[in-house]
Each structure stands twice: as structure tokens, then as C-alpha cells.
N, C-alpha and C. Protein backbone atom coordinates (compact mmCIF):
# COMPACT_ATOMS: atom_id res chain seq x y z
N UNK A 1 23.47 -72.98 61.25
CA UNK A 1 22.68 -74.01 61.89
C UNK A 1 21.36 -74.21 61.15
N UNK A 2 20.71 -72.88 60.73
CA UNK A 2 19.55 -73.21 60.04
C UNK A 2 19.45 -73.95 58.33
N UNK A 3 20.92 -73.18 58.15
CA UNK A 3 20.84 -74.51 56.54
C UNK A 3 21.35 -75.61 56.87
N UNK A 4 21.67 -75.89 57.88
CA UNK A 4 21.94 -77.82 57.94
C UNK A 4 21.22 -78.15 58.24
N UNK A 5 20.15 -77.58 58.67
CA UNK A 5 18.59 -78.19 59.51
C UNK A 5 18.06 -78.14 58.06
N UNK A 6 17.86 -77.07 57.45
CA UNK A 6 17.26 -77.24 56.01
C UNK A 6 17.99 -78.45 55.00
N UNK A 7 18.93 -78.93 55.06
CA UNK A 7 19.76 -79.45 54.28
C UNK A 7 19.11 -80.96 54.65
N UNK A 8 19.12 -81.37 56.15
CA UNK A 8 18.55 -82.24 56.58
C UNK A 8 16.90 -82.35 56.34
N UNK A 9 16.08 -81.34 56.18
CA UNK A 9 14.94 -81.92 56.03
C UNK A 9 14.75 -82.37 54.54
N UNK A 10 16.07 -81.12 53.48
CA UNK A 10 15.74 -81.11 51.98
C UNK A 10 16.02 -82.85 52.05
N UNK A 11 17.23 -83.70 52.58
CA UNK A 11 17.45 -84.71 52.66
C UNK A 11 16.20 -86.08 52.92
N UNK A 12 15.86 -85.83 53.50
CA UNK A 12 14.67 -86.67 54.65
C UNK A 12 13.37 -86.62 53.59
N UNK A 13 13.40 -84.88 52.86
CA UNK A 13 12.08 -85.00 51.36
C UNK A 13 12.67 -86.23 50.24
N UNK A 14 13.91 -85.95 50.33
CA UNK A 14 13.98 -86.71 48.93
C UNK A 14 13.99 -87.86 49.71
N UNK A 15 14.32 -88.66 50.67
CA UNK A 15 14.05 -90.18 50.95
C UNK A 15 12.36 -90.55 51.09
N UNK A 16 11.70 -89.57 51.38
CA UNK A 16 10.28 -90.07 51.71
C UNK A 16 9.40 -89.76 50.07
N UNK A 17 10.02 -88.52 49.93
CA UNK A 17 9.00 -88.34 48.26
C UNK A 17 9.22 -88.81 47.04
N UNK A 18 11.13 -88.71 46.81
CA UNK A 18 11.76 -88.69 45.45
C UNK A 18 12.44 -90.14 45.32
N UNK A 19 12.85 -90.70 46.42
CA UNK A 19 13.35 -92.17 46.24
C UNK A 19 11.85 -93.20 45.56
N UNK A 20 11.10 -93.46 46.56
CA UNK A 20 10.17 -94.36 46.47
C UNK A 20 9.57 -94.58 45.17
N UNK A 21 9.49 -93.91 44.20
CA UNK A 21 9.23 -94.02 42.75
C UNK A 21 10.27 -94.21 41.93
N UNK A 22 11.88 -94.73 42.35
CA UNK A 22 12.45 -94.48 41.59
C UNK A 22 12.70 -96.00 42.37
N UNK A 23 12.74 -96.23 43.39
CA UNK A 23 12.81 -97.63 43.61
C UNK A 23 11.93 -98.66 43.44
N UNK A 24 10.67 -98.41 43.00
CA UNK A 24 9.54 -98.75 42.10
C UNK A 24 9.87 -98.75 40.51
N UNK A 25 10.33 -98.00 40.29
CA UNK A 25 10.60 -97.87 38.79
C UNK A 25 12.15 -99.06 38.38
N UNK A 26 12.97 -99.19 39.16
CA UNK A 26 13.72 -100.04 39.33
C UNK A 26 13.61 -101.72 39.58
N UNK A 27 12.75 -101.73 40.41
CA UNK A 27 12.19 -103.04 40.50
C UNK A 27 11.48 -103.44 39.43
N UNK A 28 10.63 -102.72 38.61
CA UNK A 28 9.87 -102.96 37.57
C UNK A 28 10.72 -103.14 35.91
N UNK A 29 11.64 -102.20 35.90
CA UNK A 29 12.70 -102.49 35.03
C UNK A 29 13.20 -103.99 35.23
N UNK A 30 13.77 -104.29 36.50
CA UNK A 30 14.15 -105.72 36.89
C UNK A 30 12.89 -106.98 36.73
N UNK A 31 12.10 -106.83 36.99
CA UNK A 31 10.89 -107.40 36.83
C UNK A 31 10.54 -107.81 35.17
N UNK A 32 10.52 -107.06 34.28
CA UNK A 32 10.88 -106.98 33.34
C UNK A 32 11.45 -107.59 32.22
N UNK A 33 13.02 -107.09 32.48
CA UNK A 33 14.21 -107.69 32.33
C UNK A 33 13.93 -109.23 32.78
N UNK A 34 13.46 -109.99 33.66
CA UNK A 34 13.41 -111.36 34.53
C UNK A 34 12.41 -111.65 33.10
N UNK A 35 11.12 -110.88 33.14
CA UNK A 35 10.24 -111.51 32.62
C UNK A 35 10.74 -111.94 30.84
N UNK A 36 11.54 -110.91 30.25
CA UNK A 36 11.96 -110.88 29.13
C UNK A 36 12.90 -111.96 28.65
N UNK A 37 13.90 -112.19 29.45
CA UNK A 37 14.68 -113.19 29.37
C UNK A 37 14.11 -115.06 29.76
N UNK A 38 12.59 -114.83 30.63
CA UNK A 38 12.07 -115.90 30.59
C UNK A 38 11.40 -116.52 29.29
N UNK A 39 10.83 -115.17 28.89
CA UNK A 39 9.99 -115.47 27.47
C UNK A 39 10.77 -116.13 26.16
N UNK A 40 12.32 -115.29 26.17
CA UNK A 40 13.34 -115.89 25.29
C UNK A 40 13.64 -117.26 25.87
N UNK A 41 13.80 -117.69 26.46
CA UNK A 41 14.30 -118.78 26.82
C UNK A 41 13.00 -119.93 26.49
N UNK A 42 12.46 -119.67 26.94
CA UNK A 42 11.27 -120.68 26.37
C UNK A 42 10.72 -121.12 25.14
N UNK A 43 10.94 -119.74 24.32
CA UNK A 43 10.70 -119.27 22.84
C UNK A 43 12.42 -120.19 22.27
N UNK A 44 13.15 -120.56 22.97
CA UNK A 44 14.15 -121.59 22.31
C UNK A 44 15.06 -120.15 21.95
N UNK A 45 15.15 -118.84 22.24
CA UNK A 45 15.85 -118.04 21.38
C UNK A 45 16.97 -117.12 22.50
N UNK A 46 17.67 -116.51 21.88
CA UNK A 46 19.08 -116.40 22.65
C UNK A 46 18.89 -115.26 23.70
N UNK A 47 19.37 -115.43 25.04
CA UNK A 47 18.78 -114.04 25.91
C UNK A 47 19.21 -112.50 25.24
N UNK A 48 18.72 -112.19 26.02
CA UNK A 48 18.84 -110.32 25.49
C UNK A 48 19.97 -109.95 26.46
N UNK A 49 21.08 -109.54 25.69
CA UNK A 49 22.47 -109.09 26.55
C UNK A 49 21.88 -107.00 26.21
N UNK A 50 21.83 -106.47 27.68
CA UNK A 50 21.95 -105.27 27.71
C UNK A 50 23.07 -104.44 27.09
N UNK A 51 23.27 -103.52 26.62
CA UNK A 51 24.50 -102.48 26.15
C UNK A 51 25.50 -102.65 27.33
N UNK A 52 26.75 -101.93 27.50
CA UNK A 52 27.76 -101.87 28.47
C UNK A 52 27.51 -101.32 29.33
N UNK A 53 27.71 -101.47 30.70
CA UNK A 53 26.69 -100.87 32.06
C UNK A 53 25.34 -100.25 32.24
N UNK A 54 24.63 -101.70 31.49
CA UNK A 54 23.44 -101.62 31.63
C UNK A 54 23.06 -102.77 31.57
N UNK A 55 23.72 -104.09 32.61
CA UNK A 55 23.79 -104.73 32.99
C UNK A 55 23.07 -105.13 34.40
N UNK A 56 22.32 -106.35 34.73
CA UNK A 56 21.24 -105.67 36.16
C UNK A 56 22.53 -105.64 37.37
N UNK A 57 23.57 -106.24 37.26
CA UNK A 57 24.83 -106.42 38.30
C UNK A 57 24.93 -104.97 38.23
N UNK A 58 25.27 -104.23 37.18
CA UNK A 58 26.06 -102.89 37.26
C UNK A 58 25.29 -101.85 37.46
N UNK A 59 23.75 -102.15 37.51
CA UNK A 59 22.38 -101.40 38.01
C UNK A 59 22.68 -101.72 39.82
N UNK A 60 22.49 -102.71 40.31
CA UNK A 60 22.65 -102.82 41.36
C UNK A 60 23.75 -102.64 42.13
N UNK A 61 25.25 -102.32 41.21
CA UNK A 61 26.31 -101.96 41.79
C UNK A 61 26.17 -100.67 42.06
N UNK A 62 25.35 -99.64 41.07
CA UNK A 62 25.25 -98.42 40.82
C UNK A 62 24.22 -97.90 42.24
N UNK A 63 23.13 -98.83 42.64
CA UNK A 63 22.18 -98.70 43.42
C UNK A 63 22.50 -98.42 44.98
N UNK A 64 23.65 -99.98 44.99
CA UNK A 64 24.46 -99.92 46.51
C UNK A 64 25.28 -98.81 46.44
N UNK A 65 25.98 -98.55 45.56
CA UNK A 65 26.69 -96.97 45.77
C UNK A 65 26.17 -96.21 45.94
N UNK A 66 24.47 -96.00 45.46
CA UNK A 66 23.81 -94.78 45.75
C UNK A 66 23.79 -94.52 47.78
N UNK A 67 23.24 -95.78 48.14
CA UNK A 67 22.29 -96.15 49.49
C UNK A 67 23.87 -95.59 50.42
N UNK A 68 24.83 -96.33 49.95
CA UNK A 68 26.02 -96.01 51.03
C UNK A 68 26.81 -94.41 50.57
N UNK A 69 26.32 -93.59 49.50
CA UNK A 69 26.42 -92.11 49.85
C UNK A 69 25.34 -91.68 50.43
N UNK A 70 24.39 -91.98 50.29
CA UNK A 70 22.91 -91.18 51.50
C UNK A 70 23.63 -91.24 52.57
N UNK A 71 23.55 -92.71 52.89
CA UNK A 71 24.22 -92.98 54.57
C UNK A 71 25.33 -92.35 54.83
N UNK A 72 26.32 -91.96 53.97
CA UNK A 72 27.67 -91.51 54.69
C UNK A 72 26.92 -89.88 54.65
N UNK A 73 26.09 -89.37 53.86
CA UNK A 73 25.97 -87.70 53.58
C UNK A 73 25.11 -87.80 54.88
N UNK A 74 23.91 -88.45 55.29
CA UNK A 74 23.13 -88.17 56.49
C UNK A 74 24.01 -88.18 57.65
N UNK A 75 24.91 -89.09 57.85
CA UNK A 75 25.66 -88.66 59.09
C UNK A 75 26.33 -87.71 58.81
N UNK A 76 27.27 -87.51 57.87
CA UNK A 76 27.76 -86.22 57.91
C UNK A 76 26.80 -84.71 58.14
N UNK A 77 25.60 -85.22 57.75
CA UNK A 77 24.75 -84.04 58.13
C UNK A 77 24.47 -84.20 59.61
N UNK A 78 24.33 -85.09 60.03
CA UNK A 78 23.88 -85.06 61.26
C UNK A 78 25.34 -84.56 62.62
N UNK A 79 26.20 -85.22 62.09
CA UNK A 79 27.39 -84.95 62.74
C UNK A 79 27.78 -83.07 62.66
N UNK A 80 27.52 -82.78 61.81
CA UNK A 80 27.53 -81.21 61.37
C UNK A 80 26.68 -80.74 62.22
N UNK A 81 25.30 -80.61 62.65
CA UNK A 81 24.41 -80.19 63.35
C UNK A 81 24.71 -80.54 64.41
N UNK A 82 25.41 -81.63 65.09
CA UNK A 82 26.21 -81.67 66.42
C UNK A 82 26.94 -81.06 66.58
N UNK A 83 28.25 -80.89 65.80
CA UNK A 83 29.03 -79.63 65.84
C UNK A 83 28.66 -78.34 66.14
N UNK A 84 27.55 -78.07 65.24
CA UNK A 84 27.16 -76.28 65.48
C UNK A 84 26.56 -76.26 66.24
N UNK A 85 26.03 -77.36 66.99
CA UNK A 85 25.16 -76.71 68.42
C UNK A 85 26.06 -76.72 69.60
N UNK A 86 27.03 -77.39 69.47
CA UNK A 86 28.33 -77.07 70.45
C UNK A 86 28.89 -76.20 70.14
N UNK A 87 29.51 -75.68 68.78
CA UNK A 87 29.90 -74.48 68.96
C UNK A 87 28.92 -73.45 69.55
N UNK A 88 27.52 -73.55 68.95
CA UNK A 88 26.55 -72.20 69.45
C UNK A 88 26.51 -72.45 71.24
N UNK A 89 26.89 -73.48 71.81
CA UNK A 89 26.90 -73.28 73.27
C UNK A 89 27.72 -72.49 73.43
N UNK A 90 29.07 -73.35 73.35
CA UNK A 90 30.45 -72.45 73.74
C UNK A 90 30.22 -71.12 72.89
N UNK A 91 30.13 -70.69 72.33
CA UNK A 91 29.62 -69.15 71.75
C UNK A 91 28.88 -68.64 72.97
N UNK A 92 27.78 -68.99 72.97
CA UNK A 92 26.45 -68.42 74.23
C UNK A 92 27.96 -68.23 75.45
N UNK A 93 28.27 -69.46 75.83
CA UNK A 93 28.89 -69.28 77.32
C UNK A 93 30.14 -68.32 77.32
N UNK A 94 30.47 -68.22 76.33
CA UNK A 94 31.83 -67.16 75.85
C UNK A 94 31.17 -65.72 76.52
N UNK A 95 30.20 -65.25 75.27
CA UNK A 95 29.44 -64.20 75.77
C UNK A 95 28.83 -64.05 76.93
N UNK A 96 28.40 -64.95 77.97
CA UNK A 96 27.87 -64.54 78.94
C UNK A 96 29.63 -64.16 80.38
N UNK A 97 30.31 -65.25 80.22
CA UNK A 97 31.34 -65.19 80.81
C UNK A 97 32.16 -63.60 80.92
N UNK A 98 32.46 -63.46 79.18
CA UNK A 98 32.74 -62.10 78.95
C UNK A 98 32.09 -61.00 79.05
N UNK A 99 30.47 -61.24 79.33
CA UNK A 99 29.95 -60.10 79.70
C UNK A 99 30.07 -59.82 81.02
N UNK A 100 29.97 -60.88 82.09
CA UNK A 100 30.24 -60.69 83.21
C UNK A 100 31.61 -60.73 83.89
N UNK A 101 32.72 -60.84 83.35
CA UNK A 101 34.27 -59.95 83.46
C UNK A 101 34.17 -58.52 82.67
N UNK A 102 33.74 -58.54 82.01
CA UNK A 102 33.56 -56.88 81.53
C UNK A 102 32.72 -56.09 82.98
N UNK A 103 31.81 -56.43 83.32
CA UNK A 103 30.87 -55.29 83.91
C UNK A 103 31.75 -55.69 85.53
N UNK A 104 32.06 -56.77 86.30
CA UNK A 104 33.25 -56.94 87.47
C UNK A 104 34.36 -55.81 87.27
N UNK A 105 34.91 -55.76 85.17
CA UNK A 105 35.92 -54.66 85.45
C UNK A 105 35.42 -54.00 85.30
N UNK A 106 34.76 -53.08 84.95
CA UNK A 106 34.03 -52.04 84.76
C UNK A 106 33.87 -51.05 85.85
N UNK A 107 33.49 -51.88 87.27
CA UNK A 107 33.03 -51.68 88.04
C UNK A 107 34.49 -51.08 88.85
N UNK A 108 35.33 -51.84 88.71
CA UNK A 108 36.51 -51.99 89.64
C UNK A 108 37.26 -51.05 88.79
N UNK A 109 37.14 -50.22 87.70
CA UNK A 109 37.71 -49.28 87.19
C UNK A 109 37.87 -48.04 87.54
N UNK A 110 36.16 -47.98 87.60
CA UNK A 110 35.59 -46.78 89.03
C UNK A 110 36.72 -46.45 89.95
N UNK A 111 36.30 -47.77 90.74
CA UNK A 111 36.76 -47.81 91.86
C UNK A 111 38.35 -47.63 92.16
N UNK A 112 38.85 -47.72 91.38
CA UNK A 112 40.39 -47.79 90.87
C UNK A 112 40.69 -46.45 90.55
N UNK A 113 39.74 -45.88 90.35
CA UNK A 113 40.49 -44.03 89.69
C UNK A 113 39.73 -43.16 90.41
N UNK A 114 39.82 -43.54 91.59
CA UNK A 114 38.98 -42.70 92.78
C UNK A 114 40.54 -41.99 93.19
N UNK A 115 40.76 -41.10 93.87
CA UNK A 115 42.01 -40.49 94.29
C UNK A 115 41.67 -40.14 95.95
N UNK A 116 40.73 -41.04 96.85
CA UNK A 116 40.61 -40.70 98.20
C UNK A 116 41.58 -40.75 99.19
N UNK A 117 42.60 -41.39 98.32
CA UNK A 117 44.01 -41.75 99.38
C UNK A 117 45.09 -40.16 99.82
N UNK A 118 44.45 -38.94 98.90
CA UNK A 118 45.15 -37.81 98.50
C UNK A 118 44.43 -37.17 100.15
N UNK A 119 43.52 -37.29 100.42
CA UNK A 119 42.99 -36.58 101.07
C UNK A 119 42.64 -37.14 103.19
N UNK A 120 43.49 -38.31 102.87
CA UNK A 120 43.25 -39.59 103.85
C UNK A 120 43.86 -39.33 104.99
N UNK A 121 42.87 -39.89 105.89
CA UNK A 121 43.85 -39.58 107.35
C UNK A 121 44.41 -40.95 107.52
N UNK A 122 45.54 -41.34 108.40
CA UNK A 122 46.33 -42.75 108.50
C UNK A 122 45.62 -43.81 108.44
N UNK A 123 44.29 -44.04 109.45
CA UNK A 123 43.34 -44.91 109.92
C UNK A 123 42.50 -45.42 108.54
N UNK A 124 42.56 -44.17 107.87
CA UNK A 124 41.73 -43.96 106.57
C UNK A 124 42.75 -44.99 105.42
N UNK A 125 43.67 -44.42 105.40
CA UNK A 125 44.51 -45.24 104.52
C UNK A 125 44.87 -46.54 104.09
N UNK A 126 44.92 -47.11 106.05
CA UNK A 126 44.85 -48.11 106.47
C UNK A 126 43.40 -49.01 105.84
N UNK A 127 42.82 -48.68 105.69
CA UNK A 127 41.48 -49.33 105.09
C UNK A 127 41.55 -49.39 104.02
N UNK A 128 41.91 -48.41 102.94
CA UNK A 128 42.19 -48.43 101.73
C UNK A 128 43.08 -49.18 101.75
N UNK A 129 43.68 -49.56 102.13
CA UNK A 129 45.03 -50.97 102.11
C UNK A 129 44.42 -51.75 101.73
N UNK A 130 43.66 -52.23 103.01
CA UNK A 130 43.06 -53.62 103.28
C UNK A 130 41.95 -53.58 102.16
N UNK A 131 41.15 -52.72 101.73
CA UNK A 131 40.37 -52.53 100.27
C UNK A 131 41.29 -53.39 99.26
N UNK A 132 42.09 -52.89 99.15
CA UNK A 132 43.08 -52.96 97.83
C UNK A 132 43.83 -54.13 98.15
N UNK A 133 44.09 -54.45 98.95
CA UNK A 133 44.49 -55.84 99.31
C UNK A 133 42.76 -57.36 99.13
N UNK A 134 42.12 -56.57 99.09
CA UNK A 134 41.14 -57.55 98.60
C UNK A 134 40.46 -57.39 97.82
N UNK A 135 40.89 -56.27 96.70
CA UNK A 135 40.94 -56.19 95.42
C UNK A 135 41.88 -57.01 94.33
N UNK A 136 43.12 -57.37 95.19
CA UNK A 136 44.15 -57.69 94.52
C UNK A 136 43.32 -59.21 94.59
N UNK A 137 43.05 -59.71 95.89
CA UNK A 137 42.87 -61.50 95.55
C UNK A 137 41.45 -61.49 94.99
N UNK A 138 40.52 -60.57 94.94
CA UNK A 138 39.42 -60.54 93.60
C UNK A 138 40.12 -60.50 92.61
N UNK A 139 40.90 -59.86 91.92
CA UNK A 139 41.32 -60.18 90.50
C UNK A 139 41.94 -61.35 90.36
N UNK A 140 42.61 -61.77 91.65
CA UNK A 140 43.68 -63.27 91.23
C UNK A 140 42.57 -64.30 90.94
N UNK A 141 41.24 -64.30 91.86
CA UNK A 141 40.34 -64.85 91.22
C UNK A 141 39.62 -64.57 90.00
N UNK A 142 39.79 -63.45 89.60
CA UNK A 142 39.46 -63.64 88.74
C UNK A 142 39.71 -63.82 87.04
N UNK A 143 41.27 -64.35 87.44
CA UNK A 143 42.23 -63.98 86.64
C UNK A 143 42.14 -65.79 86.03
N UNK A 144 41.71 -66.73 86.89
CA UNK A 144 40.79 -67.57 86.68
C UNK A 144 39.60 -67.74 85.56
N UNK A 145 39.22 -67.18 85.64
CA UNK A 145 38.03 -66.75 84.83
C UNK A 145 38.52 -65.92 83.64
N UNK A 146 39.16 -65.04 83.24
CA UNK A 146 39.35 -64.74 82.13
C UNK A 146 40.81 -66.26 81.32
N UNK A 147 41.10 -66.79 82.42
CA UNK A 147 41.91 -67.98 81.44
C UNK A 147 40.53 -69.18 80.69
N UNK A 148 39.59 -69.29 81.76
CA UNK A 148 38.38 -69.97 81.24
C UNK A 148 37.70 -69.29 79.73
N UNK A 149 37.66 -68.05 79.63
CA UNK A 149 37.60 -67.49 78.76
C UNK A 149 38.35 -67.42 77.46
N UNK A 150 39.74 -67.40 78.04
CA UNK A 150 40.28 -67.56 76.99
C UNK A 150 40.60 -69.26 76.11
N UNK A 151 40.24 -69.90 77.15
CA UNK A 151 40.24 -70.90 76.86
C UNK A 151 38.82 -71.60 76.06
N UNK A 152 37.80 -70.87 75.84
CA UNK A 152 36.61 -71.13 75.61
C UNK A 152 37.04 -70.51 74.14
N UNK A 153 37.49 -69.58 74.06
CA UNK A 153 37.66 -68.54 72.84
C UNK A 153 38.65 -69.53 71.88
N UNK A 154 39.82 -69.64 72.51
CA UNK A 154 40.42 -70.60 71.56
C UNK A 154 40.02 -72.29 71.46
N UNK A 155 38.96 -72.87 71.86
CA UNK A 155 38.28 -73.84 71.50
C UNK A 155 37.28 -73.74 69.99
N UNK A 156 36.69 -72.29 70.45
CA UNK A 156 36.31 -71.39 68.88
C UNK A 156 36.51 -71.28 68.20
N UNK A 157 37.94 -71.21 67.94
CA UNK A 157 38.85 -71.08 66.87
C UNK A 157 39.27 -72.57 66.20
């Protein structure tokens, strides 16, 4: 996340510091070029044909190709930094989810390897039933929650 944020500001330097002199320097070449070919023409003498793509069409073909890779690379940067902050949610909520089914079992592990039923009078037992009978529909609920989990996990992936 932090080098696409860097990637984006390295981006955002070169449009504010490194373009603007080079699109100055371009216009003035063109400027130029205009002024050069006016002077021949007046002077009665034949224009000045540039070398092979160095043509002002194939300068400005070269120019619009530049402007429409910025634009496609800034969204792609920007679209990237949307991505990783959704993944870093679903990450965060993964871990908190799974921390709190870990310490629920944790708890109920205890409670699960207790052996008080060895020593139980009927009445006694009878409760431990009904315990364990609402142990069983705590886990069905919460059996819920680890599919949310797993379902968060393989969104991750």
C-alpha cells in the first residue's frame, strides 16, 4: 500500500515538476518550426521538410500517446490503491473475526475437558445435559461464523 501511495505521488511530481518544461520546450520547438517555415516562404524559398519522424504530426502523434499512457497508468494506479485498501479491510476483519472464534473456542475447550459428569449425581447430570445441549446450538451458531470466515479468507485468495 505504501509503494502505490509512493508511486502515486512519484507520479503527481513528474506532472507538476517534470512535464511543464517539457511542454514549454515543445511549444517553442513548434513555435519555431511555424516561425521558420514563415520566413522561407516569404524569402520565395522551399520549406524545411524535417528528417523521418520528426515531423510536427508525428511530434504530436508521439505527444497524444504520451497524455493517454499517464491517463491509463494514473487510473491504474489509482484503481490499485482501491484494491489494497479492500483487501487491507477484509485482512483487518479476517483477523478480528478469527481472533474472536479462536478465544469462544478456547474457552469452550476448557470447558469441554472438564470430567464432572464422572462424579455426578442424576439431577447433576441432568444439567450438564441441558449445558451441553446449549453448547451444541452455540457452536451451530457459530458454525456460521467460521463459514463467514472462511468465506472472507477465500475472497483473499
Amino acid at each position: 500500500m505504501a509503494e502505490m501511495q509512493r508511486k502515486l505521488e512519484d507520479f503527481r511530481d513528474y506532472r507538476r515538476q517534470h512535464k511543464p518544461p517539457k511542454v514549454q520546450e515543445k511549444c517553442q520547438l513548434e513555435m519555431n518550426f511555424n516561425t521558420l517555415q514563415t520566413k522561407l516562404r516569404i524569402s520565395n524559398r522551399p520549406a524545411f521538410m524535417p528528417s523521418e519522424g520528426k515531423m510536427v504530426s508525428d511530434i504530436a502523434s508521439a505527444w497524444q500517446g504520451l497524455d493517454q499512457a499517464e491517463k491509463g497508468f494514473e487510473e491504474w494506479l489509482l484503481t490499485e490503491i482501491r484494491r489494497l485498501e479492500r483487501l487491507d479491510h477484509l485482512a483487518e476483519k479476517f483477523r478480528q473475526k478469527a481472533t474472536n472464534h479462536e478465544n469462544w473456542a478456547s474457552d469452550k475447550e476448557v470447558m469441554l475437558s472438564q470430567k464432572d459428569y464422572e462424579t455426578a449425581s442424576l439431577t447433576e447430570i441432568r444439567a450438564l445435559l441441558r449445558k451441553h445441549e446449549a453448547f451444541e446450538s452455540d457452536l451451530a451458531a457459530h458454525q456460521d461464523r467460521v463459514e463467514q470466515i472462511a468465506a472472507i479468507a477465500q475472497e483473499l485468495k
